[in-house]
PDB file of N, CA and C in Angstrom:
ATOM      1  N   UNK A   1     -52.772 -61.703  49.887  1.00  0.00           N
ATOM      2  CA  UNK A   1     -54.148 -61.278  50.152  1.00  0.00           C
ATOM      3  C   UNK A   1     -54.754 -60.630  48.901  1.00  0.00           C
ATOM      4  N   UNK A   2     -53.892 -59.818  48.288  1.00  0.00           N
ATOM      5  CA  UNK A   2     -54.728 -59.295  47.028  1.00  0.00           C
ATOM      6  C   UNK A   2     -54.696 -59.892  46.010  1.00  0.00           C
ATOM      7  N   UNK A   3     -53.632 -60.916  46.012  1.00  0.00           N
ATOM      8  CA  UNK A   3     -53.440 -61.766  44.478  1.00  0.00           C
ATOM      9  C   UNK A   3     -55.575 -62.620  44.686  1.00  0.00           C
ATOM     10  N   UNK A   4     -55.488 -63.309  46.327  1.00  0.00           N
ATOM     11  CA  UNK A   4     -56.581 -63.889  46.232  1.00  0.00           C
ATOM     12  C   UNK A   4     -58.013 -63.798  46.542  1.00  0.00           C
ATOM     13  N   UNK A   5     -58.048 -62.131  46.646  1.00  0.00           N
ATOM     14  CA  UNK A   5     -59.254 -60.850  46.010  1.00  0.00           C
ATOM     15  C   UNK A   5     -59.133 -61.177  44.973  1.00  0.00           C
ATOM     16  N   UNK A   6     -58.263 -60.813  43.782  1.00  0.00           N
ATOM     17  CA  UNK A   6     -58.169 -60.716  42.374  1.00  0.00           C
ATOM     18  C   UNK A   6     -58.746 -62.216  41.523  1.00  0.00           C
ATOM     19  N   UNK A   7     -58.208 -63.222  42.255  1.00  0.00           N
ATOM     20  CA  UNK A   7     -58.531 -64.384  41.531  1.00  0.00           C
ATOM     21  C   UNK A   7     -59.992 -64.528  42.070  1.00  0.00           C
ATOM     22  N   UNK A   8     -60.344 -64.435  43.053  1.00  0.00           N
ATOM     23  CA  UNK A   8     -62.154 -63.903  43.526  1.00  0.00           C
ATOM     24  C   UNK A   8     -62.686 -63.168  42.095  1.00  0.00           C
ATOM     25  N   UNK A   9     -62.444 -61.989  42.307  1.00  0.00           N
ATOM     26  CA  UNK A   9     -62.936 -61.064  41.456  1.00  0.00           C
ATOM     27  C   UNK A   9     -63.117 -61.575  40.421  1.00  0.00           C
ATOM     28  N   UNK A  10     -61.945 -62.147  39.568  1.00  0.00           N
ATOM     29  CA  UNK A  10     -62.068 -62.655  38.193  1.00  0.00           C
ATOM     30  C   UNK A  10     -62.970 -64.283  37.979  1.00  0.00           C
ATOM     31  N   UNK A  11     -62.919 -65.080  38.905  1.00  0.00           N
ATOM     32  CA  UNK A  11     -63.983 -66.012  38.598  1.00  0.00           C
ATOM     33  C   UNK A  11     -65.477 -65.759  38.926  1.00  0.00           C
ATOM     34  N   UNK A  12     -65.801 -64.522  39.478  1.00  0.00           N
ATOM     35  CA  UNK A  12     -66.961 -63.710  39.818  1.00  0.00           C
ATOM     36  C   UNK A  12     -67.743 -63.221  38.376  1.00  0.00           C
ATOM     37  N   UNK A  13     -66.211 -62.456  37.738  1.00  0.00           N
ATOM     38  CA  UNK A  13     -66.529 -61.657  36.262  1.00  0.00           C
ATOM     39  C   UNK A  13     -66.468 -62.797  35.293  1.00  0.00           C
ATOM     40  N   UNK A  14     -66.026 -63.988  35.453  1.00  0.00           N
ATOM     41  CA  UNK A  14     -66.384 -65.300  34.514  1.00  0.00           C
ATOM     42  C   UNK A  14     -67.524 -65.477  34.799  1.00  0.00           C
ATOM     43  N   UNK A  15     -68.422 -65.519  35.720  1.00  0.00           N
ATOM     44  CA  UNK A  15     -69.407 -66.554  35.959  1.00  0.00           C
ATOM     45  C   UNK A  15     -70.439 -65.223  35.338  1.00  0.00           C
ATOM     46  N   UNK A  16     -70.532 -64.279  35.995  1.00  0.00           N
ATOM     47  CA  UNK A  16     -71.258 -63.316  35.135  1.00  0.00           C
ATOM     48  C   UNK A  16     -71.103 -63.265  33.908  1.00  0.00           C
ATOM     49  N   UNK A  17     -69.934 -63.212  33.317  1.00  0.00           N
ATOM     50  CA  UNK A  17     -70.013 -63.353  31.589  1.00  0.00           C
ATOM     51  C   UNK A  17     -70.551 -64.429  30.886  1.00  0.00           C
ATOM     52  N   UNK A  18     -70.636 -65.419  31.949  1.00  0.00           N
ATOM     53  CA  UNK A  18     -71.040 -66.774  31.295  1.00  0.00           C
ATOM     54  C   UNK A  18     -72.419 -66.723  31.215  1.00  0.00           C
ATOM     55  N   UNK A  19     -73.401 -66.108  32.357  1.00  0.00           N
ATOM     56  CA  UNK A  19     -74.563 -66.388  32.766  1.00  0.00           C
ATOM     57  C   UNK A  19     -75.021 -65.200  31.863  1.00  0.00           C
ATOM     58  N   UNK A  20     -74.225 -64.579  31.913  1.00  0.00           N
ATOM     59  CA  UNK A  20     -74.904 -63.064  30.497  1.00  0.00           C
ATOM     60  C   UNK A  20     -74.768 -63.635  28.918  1.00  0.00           C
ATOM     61  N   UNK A  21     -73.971 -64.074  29.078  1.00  0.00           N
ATOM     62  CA  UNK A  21     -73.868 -64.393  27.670  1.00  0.00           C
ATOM     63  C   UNK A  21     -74.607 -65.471  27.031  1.00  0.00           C
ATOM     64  N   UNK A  22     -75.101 -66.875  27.942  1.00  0.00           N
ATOM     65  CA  UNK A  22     -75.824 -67.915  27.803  1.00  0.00           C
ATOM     66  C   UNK A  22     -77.105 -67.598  26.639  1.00  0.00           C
ATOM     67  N   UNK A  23     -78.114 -66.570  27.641  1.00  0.00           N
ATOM     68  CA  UNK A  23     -79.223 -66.466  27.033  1.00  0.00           C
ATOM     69  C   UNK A  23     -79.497 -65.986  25.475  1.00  0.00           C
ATOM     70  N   UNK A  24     -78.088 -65.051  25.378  1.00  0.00           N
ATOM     71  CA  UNK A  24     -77.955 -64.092  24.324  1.00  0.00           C
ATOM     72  C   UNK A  24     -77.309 -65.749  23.317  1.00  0.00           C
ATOM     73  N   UNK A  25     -76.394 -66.936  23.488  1.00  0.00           N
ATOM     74  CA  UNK A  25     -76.370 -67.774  22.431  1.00  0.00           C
ATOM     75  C   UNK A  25     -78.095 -68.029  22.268  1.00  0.00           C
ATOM     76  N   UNK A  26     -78.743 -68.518  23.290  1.00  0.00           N
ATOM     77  CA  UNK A  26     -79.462 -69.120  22.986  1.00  0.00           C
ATOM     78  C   UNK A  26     -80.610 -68.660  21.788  1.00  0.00           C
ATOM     79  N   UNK A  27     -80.719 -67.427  22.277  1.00  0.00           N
ATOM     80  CA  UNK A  27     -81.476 -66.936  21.259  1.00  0.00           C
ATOM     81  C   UNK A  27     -81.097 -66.647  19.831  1.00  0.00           C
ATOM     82  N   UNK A  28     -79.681 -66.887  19.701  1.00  0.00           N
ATOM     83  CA  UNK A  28     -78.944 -66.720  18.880  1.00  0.00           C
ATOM     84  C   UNK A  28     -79.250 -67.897  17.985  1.00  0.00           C
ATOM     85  N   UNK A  29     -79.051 -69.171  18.846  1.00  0.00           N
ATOM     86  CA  UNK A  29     -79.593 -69.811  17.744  1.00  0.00           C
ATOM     87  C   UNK A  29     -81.191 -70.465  17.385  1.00  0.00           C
ATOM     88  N   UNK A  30     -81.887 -70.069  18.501  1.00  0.00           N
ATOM     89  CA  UNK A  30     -83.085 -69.914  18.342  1.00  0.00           C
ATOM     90  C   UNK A  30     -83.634 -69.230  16.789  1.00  0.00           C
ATOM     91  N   UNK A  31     -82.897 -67.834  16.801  1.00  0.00           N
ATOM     92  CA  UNK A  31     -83.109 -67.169  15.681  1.00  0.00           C
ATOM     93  C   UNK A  31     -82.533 -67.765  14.340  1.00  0.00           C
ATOM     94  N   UNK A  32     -81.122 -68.465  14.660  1.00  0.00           N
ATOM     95  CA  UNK A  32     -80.428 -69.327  13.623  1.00  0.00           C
ATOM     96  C   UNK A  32     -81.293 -70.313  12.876  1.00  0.00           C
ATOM     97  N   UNK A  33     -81.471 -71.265  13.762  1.00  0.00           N
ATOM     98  CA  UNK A  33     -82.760 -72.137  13.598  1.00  0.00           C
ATOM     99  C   UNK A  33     -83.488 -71.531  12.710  1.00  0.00           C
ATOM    100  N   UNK A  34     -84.699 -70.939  13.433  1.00  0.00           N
ATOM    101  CA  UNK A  34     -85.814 -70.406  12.517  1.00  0.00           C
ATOM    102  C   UNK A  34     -85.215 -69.784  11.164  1.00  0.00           C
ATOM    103  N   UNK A  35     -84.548 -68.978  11.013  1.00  0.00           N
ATOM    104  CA  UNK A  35     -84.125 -68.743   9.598  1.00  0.00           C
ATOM    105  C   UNK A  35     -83.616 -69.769   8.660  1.00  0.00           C
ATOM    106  N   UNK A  36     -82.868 -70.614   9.168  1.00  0.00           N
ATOM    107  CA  UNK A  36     -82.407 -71.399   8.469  1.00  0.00           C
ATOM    108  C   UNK A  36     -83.393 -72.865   8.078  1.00  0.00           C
ATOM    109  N   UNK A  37     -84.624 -72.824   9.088  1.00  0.00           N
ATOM    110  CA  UNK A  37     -85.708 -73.497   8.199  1.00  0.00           C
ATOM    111  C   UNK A  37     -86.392 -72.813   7.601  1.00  0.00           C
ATOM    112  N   UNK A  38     -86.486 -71.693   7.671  1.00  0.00           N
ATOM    113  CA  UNK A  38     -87.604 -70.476   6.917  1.00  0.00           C
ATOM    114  C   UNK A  38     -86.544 -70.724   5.370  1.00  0.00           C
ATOM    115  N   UNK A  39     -85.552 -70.325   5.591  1.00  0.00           N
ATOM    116  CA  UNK A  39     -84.922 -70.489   4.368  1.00  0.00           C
ATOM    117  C   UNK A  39     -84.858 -71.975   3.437  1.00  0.00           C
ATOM    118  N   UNK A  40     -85.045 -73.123   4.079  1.00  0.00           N
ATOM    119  CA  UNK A  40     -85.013 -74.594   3.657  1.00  0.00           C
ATOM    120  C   UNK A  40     -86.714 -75.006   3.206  1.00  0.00           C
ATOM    121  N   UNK A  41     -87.695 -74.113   3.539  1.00  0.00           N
ATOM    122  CA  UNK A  41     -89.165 -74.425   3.490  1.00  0.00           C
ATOM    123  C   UNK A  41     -88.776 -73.309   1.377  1.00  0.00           C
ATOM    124  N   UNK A  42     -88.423 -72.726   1.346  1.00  0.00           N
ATOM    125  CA  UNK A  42     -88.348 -71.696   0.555  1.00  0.00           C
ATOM    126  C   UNK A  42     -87.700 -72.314  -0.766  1.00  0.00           C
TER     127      UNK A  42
END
């Protein structure tokens, strides 16, 4: 019973890390992007 709470819990704290972390690449390379043509126009 608690091993399969725990394996709950932890694909719970994956899916949140995933869905937190998504936006933060994206902008990541959003910002990548833009610099790296700001820097290629230059």
């Amino acid at each position: 019973m608690l091993k399969a709470i725990a394996d709950v819990l932890s694909q719970i704290g994956g899916a949140i890390a995933t869905v937190v972390t998504l936006p933060f690449r994206a902008v990541a390379r959003l910002f990548g992007g833009a610099s790296a043509s700001a820097r290629g126009h230059h």
